[in-house]
N, C-alpha and C. Protein backbone atom coordinates (compact mmCIF):
# COMPACT_ATOMS: atom_id res chain seq x y z
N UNK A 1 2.73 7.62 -4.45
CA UNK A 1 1.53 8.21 -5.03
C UNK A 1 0.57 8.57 -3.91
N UNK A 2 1.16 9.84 -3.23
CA UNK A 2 0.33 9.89 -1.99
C UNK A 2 -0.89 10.16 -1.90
N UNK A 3 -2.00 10.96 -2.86
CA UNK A 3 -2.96 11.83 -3.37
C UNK A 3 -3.69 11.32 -4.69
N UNK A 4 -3.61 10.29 -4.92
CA UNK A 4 -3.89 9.28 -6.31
C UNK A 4 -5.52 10.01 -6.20
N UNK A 5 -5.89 10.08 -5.28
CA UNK A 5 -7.94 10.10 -5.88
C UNK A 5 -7.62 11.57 -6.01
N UNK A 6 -6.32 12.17 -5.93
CA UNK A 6 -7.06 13.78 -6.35
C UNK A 6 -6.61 13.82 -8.31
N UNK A 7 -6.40 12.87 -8.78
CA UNK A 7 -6.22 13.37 -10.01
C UNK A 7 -7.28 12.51 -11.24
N UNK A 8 -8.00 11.94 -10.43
CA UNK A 8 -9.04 11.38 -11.48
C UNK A 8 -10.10 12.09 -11.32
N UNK A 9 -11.11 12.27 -12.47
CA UNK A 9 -12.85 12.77 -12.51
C UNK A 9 -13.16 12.70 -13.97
N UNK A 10 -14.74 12.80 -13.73
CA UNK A 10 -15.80 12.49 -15.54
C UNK A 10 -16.32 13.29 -14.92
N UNK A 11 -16.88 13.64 -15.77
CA UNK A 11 -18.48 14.92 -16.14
C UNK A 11 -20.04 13.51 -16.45
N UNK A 12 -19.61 12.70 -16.44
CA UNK A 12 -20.46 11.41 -16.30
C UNK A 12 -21.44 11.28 -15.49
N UNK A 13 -22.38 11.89 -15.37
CA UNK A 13 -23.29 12.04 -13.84
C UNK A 13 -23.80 10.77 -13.84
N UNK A 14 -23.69 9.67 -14.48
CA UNK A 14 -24.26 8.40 -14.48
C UNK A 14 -23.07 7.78 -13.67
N UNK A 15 -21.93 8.12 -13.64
CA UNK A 15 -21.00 7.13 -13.04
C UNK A 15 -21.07 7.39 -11.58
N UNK A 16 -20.68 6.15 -10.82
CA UNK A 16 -20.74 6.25 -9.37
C UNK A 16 -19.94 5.00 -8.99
N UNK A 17 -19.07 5.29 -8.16
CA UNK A 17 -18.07 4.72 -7.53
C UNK A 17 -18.48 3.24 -7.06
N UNK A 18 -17.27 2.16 -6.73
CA UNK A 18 -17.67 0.70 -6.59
C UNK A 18 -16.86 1.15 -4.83
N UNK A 19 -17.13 0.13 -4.26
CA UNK A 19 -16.99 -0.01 -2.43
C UNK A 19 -15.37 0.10 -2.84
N UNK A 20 -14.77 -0.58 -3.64
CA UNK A 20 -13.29 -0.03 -3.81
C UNK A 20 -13.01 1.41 -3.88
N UNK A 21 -13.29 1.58 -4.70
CA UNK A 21 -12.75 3.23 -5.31
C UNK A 21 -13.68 4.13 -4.25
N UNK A 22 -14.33 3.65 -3.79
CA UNK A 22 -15.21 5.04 -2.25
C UNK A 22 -13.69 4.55 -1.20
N UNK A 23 -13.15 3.79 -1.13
CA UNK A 23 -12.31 3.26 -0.21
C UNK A 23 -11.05 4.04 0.10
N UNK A 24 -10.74 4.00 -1.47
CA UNK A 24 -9.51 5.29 -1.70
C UNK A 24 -9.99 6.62 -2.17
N UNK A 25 -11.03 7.12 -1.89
CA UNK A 25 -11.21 8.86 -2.04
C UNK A 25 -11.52 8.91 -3.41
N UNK A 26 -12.29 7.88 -4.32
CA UNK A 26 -11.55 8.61 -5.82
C UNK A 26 -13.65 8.89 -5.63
N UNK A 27 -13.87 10.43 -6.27
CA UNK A 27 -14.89 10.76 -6.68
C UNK A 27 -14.75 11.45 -8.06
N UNK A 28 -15.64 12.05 -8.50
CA UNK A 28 -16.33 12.84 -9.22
C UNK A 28 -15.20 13.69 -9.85
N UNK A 29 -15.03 14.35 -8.65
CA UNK A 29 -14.67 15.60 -9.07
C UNK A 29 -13.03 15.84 -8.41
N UNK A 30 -12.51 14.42 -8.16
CA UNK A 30 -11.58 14.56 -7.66
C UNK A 30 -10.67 15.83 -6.78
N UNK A 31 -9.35 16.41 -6.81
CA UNK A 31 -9.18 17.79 -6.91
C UNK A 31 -9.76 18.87 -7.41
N UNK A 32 -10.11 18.85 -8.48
CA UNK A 32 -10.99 19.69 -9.00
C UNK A 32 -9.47 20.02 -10.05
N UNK A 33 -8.73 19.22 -10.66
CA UNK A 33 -7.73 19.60 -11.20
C UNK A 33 -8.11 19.56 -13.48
N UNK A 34 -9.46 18.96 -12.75
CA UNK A 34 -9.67 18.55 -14.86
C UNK A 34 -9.06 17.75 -15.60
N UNK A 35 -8.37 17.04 -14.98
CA UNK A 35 -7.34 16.37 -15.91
C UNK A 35 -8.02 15.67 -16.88
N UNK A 36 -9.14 14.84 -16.31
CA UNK A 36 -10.20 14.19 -17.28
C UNK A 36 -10.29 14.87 -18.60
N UNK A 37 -10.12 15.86 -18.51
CA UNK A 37 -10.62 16.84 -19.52
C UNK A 37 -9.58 17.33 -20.16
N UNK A 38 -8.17 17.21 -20.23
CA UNK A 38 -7.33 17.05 -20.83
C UNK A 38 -6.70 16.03 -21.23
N UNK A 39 -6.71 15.15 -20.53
CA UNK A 39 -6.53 13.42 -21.25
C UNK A 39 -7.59 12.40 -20.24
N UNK A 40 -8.06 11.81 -21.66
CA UNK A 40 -9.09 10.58 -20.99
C UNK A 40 -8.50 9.58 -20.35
N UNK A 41 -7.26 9.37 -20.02
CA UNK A 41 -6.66 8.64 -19.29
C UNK A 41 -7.25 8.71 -17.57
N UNK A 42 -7.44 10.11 -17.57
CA UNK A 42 -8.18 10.38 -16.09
C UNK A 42 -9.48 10.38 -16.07
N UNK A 43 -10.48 10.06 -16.91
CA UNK A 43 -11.76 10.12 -16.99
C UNK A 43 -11.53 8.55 -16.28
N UNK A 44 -12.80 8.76 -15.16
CA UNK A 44 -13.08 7.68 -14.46
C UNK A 44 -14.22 6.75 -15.00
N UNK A 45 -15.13 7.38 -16.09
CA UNK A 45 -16.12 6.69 -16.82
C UNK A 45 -15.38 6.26 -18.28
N UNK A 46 -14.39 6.68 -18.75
CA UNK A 46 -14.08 6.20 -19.89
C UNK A 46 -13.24 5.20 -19.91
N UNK A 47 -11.89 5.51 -18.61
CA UNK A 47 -10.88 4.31 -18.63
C UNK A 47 -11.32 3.70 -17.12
N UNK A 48 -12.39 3.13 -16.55
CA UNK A 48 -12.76 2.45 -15.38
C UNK A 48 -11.56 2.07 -14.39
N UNK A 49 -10.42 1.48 -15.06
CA UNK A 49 -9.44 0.43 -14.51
C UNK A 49 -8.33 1.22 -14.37
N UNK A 50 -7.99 2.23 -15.07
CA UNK A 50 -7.02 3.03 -14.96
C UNK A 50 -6.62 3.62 -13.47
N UNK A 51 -7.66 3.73 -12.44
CA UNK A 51 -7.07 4.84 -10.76
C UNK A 51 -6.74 2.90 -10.58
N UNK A 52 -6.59 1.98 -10.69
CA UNK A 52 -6.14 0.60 -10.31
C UNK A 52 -4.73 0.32 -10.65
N UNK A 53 -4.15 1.09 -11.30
CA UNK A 53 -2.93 1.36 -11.71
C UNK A 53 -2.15 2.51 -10.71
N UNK A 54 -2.90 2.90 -9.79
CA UNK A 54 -2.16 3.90 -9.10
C UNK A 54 -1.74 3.50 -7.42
N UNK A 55 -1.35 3.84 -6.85
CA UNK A 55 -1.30 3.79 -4.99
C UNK A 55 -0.24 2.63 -4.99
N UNK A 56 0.19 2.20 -5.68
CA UNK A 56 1.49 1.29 -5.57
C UNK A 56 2.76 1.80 -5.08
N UNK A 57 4.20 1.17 -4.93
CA UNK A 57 5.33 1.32 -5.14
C UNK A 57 6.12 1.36 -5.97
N UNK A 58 7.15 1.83 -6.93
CA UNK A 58 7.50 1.73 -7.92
C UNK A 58 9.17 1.55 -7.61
N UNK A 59 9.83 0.83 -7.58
CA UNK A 59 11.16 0.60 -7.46
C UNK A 59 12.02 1.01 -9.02
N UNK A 60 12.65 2.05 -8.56
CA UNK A 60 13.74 2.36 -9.65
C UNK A 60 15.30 2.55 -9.43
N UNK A 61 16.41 1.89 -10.28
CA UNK A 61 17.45 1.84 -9.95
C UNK A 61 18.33 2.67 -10.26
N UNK A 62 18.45 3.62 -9.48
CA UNK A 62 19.13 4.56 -9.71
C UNK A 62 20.48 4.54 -10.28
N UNK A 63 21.29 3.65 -9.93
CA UNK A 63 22.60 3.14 -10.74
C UNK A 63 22.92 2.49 -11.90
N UNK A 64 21.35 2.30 -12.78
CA UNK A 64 21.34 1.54 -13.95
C UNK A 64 20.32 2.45 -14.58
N UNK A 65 20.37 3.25 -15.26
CA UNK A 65 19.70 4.38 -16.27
C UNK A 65 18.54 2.98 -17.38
N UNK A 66 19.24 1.98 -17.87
CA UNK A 66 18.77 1.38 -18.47
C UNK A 66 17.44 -0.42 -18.06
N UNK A 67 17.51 0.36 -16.45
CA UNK A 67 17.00 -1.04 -15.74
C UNK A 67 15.33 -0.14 -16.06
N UNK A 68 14.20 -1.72 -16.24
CA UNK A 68 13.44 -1.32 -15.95
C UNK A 68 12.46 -1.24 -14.40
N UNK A 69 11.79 -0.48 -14.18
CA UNK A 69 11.23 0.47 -13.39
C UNK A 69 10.09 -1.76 -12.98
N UNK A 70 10.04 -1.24 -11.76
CA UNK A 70 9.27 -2.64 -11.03
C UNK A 70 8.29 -2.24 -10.16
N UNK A 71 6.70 -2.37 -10.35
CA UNK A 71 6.18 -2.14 -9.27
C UNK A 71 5.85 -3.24 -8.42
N UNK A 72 6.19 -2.85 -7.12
CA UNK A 72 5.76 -3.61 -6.09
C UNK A 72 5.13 -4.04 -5.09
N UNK A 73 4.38 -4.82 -6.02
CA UNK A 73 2.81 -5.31 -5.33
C UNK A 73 2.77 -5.62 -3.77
N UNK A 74 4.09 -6.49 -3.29
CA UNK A 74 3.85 -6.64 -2.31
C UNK A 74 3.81 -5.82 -0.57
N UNK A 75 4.36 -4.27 -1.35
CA UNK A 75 3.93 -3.62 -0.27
C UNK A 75 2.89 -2.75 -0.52
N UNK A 76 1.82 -3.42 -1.02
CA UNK A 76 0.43 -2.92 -0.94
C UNK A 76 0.11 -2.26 -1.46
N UNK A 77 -1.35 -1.78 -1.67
CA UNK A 77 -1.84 -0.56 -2.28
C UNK A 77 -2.50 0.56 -1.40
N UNK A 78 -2.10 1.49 -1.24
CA UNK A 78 -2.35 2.71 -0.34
C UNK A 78 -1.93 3.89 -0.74
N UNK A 79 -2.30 4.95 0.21
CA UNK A 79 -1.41 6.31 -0.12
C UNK A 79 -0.18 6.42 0.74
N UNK A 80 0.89 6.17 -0.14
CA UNK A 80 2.13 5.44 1.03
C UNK A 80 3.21 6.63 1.06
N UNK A 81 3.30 6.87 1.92
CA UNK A 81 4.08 8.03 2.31
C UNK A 81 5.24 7.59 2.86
N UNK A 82 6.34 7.54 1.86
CA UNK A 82 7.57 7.02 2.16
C UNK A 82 7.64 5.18 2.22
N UNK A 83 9.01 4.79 2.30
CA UNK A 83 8.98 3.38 2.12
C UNK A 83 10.62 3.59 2.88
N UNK A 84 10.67 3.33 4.08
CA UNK A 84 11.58 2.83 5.13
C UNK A 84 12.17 1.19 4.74
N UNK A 85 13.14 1.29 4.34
CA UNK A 85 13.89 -0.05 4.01
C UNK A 85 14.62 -0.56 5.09
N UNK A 86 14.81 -1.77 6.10
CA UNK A 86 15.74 -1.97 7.23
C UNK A 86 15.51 -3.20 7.25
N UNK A 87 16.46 -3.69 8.07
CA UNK A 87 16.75 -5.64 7.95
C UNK A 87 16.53 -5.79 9.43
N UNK A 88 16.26 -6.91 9.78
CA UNK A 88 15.70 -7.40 10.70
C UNK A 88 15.80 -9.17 10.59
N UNK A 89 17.12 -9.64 11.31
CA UNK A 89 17.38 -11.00 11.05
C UNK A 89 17.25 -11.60 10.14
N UNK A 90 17.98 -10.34 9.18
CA UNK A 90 18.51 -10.64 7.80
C UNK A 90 17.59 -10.48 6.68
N UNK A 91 16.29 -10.40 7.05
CA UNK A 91 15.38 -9.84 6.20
C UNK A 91 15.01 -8.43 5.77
N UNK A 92 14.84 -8.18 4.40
CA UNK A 92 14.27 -6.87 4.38
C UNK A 92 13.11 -6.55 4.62
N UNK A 93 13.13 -5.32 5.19
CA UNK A 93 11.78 -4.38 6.07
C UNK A 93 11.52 -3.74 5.66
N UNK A 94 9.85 -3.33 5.07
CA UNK A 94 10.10 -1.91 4.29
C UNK A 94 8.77 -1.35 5.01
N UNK A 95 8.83 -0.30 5.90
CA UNK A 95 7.43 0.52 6.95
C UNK A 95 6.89 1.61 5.43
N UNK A 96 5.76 1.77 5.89
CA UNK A 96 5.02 2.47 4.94
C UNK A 96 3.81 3.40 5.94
N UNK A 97 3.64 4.35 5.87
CA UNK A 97 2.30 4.84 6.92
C UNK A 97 1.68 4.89 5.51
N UNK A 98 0.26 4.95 5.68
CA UNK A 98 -0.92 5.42 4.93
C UNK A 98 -1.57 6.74 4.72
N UNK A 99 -0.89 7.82 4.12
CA UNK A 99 -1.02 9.25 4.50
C UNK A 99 -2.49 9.75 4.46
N UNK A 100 -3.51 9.47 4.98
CA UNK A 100 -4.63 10.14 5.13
C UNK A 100 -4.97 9.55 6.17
N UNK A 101 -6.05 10.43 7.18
CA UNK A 101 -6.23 10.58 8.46
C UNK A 101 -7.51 9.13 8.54
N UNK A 102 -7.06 8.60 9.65
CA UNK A 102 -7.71 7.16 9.90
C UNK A 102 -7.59 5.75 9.38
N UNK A 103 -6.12 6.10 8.55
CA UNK A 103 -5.30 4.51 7.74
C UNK A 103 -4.29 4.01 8.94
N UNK A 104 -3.66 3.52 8.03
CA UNK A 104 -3.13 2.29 9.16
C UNK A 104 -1.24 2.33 8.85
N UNK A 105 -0.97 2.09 9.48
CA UNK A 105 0.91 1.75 9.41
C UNK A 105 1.02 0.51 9.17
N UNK A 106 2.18 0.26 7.66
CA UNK A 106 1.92 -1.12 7.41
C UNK A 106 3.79 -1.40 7.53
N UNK A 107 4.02 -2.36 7.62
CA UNK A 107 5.11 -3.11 7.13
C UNK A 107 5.74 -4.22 6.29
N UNK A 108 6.58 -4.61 5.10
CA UNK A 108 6.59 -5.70 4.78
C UNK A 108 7.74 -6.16 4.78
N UNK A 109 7.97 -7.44 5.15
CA UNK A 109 9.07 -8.16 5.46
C UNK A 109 9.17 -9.69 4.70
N UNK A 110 10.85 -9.29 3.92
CA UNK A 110 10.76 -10.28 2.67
C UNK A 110 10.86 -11.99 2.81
N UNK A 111 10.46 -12.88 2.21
CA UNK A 111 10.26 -14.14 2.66
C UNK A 111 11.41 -14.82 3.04
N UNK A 112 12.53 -14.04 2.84
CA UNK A 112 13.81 -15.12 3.14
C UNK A 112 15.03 -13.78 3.65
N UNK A 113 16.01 -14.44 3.91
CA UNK A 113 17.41 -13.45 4.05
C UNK A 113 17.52 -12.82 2.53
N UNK A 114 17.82 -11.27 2.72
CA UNK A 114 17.76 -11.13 1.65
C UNK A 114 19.03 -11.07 0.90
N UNK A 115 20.05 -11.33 1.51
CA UNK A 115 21.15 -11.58 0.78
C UNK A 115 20.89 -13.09 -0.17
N UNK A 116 20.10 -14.38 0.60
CA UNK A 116 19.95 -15.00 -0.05
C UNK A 116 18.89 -15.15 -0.93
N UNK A 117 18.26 -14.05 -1.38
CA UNK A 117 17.60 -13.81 -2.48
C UNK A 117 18.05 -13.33 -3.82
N UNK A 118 19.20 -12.22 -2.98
CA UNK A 118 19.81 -11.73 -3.97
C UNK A 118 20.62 -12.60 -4.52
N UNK A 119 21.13 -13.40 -3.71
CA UNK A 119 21.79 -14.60 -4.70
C UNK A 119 21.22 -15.56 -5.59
N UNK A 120 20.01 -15.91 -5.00
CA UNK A 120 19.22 -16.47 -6.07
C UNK A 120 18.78 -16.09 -7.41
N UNK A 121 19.13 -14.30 -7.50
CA UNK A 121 19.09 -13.74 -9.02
C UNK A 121 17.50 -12.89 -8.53
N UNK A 122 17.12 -13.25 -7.18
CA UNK A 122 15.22 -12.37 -6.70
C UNK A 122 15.84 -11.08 -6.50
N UNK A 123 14.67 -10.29 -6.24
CA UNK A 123 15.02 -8.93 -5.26
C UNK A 123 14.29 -9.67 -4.09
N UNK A 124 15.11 -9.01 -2.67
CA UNK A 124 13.96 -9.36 -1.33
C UNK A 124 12.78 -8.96 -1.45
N UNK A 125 12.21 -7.45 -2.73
CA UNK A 125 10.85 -7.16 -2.40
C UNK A 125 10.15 -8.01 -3.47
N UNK A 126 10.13 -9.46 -4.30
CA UNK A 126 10.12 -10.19 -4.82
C UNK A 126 8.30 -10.80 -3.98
N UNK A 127 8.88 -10.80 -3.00
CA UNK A 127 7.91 -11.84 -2.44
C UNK A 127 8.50 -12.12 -0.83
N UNK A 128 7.10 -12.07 -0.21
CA UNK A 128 7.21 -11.72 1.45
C UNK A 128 5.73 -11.55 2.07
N UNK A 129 5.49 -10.93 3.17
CA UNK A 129 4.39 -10.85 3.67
C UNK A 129 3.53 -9.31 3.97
N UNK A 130 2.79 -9.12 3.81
CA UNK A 130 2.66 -7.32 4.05
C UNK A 130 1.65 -7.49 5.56
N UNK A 131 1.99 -6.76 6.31
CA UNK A 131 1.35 -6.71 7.62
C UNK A 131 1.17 -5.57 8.03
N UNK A 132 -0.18 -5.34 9.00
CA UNK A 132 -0.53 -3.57 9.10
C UNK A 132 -0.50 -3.84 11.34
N UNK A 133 -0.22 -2.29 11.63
CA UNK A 133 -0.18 -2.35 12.79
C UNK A 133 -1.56 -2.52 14.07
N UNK A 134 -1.49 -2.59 14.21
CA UNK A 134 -2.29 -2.89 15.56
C UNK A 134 -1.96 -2.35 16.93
N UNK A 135 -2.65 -1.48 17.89
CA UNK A 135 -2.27 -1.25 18.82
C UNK A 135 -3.17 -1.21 19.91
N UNK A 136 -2.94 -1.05 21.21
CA UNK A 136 -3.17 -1.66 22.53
C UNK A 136 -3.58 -0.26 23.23
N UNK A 137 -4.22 -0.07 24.01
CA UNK A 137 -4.28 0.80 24.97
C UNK A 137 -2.86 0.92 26.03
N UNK A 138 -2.55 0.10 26.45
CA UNK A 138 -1.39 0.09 27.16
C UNK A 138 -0.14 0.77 26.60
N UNK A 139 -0.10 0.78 25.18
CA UNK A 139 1.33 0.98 24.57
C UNK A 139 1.87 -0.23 23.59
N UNK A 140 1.49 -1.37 23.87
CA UNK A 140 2.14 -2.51 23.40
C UNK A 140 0.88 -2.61 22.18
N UNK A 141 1.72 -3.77 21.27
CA UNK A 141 1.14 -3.56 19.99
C UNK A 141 1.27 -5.22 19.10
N UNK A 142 0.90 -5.34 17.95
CA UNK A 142 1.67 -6.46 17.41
C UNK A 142 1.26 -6.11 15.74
N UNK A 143 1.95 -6.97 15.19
CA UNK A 143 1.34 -7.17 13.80
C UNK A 143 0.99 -7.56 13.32
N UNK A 144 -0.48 -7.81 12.17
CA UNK A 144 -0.95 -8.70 11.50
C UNK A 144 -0.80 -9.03 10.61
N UNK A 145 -0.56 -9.97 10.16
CA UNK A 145 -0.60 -10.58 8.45
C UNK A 145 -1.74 -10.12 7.89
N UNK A 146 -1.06 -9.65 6.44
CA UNK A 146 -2.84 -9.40 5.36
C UNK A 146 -2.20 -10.92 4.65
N UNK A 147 -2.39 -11.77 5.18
CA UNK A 147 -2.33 -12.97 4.52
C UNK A 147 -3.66 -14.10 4.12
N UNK A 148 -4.01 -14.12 2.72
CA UNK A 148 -5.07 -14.58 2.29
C UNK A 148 -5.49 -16.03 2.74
N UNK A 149 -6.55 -16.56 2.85
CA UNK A 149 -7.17 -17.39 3.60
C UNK A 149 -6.59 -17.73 5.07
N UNK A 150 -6.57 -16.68 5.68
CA UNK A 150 -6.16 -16.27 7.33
C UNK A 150 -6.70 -15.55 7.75
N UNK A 151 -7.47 -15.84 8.82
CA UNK A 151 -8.26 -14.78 9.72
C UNK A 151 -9.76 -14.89 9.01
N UNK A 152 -9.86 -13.18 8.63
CA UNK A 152 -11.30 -13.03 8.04
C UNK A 152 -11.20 -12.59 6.27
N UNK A 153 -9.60 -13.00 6.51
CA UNK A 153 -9.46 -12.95 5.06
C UNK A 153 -9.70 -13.98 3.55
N UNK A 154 -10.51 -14.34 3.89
CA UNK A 154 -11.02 -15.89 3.02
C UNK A 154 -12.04 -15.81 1.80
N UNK A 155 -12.05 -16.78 1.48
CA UNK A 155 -12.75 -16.71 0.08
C UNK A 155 -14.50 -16.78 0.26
N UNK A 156 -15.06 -17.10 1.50
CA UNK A 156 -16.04 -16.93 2.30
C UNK A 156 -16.63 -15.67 2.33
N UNK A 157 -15.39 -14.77 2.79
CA UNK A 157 -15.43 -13.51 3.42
C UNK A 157 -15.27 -12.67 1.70
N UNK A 158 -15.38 -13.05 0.72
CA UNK A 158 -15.37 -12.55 -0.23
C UNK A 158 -13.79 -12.01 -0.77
N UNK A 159 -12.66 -12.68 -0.40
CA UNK A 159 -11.73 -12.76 -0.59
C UNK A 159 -11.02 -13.60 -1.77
N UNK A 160 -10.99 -13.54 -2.57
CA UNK A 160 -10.24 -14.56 -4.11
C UNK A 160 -9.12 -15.02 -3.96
N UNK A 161 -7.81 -13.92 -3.74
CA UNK A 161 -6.62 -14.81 -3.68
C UNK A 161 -5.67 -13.21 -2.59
N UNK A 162 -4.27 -13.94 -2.70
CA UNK A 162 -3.21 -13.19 -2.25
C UNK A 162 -3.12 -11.47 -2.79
N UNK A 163 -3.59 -11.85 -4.34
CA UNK A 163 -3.56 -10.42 -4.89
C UNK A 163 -4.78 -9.90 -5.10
N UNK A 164 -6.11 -10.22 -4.45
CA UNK A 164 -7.05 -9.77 -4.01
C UNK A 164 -6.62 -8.68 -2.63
N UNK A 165 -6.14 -9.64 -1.84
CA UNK A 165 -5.83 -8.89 -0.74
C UNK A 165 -4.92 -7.51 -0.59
N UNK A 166 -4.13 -7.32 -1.64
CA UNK A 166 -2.80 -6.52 -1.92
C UNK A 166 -3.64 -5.44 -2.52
N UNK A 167 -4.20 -5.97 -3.15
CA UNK A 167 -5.46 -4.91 -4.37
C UNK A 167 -6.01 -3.46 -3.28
N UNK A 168 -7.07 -4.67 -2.16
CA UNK A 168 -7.75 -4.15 -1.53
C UNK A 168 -6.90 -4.11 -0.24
N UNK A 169 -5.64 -3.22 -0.35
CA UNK A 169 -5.00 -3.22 0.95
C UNK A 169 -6.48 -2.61 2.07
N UNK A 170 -6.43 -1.78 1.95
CA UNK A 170 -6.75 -0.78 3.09
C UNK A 170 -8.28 -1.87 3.44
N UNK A 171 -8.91 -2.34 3.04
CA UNK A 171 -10.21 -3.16 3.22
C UNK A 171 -9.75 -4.20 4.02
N UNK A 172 -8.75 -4.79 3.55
CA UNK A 172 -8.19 -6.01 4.02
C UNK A 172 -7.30 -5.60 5.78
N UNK A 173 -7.43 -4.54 5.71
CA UNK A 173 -6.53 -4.19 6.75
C UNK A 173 -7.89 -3.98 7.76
N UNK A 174 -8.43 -3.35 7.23
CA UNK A 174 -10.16 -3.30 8.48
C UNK A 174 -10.69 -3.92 8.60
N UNK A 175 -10.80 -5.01 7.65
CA UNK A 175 -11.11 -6.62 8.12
C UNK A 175 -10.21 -7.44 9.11
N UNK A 176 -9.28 -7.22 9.61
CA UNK A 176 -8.31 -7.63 10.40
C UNK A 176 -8.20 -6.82 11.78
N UNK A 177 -8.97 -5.29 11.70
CA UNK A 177 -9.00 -4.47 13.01
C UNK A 177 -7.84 -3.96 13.21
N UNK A 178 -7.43 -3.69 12.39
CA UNK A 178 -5.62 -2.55 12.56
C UNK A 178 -6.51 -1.62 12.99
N UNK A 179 -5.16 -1.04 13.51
CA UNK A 179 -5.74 0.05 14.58
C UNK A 179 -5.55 1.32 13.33
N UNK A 180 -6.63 2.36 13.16
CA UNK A 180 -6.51 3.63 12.62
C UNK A 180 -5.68 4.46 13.49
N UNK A 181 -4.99 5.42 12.42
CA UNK A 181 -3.98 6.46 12.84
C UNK A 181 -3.95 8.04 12.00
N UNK A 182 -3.61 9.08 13.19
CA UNK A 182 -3.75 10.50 12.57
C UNK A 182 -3.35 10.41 11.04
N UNK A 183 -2.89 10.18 9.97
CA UNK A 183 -1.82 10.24 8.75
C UNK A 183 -0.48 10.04 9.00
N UNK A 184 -0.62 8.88 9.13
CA UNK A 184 0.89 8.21 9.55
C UNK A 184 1.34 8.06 8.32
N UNK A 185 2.51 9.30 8.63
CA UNK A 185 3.73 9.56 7.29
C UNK A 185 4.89 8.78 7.61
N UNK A 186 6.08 9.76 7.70
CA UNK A 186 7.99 8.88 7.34
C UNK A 186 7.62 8.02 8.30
N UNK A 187 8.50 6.79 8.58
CA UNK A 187 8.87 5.81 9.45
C UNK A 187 10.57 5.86 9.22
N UNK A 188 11.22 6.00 10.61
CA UNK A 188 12.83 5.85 10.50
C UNK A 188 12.81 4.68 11.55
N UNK A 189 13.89 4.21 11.32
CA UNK A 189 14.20 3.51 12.66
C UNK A 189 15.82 3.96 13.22
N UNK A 190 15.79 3.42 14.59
CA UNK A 190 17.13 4.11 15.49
C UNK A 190 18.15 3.02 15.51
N UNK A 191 19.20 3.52 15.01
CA UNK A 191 20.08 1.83 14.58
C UNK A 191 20.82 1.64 15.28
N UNK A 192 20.58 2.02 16.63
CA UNK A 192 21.14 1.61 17.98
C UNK A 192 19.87 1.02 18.87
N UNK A 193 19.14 1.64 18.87
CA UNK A 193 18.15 0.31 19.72
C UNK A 193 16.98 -0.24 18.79
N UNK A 194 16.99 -0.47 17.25
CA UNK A 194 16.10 -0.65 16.43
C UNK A 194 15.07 -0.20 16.43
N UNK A 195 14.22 0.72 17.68
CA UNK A 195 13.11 1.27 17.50
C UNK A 195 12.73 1.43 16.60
N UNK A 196 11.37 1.37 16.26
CA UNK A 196 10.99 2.34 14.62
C UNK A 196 9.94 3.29 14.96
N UNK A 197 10.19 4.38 14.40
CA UNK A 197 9.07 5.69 15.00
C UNK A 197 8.59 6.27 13.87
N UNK A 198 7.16 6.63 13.86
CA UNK A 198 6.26 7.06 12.47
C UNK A 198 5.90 8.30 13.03
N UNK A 199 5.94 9.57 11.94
CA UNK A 199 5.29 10.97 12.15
C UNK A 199 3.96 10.47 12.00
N UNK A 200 2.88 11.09 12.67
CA UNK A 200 1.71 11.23 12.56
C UNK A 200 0.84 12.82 12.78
């Protein structure tokens, strides 16, 4: 859902955006596409909670017509441009850039081997850690945990829980000082020297 704030708007001149929703682009007048005005589903003054339903992942199984559709919280909420799946000492990896200019490159990596998840009856994207990039003047880099009561991510800092943090990816990620990037789109990696490289 790369473009989520261009399809909401009200004619509501009383309504005005919360520090969330200024966060992800959603205004007024969104695209200028009306949808509001063809179903109130997009009115931002009538259904409030509804653009909170959007910027997720949605996992669907293509080999089972009858499976249902899973969204997945744990790789965040953003405008995610692509979802790079790769293992990494047996864990699953899934890179995500943030497609608008000055977000962040995130990654999430699942809490266990994911073969032994899958045996447990989990999916690996079940549950794991979501982490955004960081980088160095030099070239070198590392990654941070958006992991709740860690860092400046605390209940102090106006932080509630784990799915506070997931909610408010992109907040939670500038509270931590990830480094901003041009619109960091695909992420592949090279499966001879594992590199992983993001269009920007």
């Amino acid at each position: 859902e790369e473009n989520i704030h261009g399809y909401f708007g009200t004619a509501n001149a009383t309504w005005t955006a919360t520090p969330l929703e200024s966060r992800y682009g959603i205004t007024k007048t969104g695209f200028g596409y009306n949808w509001h005005i063809a179903s109130p589903r997009f009115d931002l003054n009538v259904n409030r909670n509804e653009v909170n339903r959007f910027g997720w992942c949605v996992e669907i199984d293509p080999f089972n017509p009858s499976a249902v559709p899973v969204k997945r919280t744990w790789l965040g909420r953003f405008k995610h441009e692509g979802a790079t799946v790769t293992v990494s000492n047996g864990r699953a990896c899934v890179y995500s850039g943030d497609d608008e200019n000055g977000e962040y490159l995130y990654k999430f990596v699942s809490r266990s081997p994911w073969q032994d998840m899958l045996a447990q009856g989990n999916s690996p994207l079940d549950i794991g850690m979501l982490y955004v990039a960081k980088f160095n003047s030099d070239g070198t880099g590392k990654w941070i945990p958006l992991q709740w009561n860690r860092g400046p991510l605390t209940p102090a800092n106006g932080w509630a829980d784990q799915a506070d943090v997931l909610i408010r990816t992109r907040q939670a990620a500038d509270a931590v000082g990830a480094t901003r990037l041009h619109r960091p789109e695909w992420v592949t990696e090279n499966p001879l020297t594992l590199d992983i490289f993001v269009a920007l």
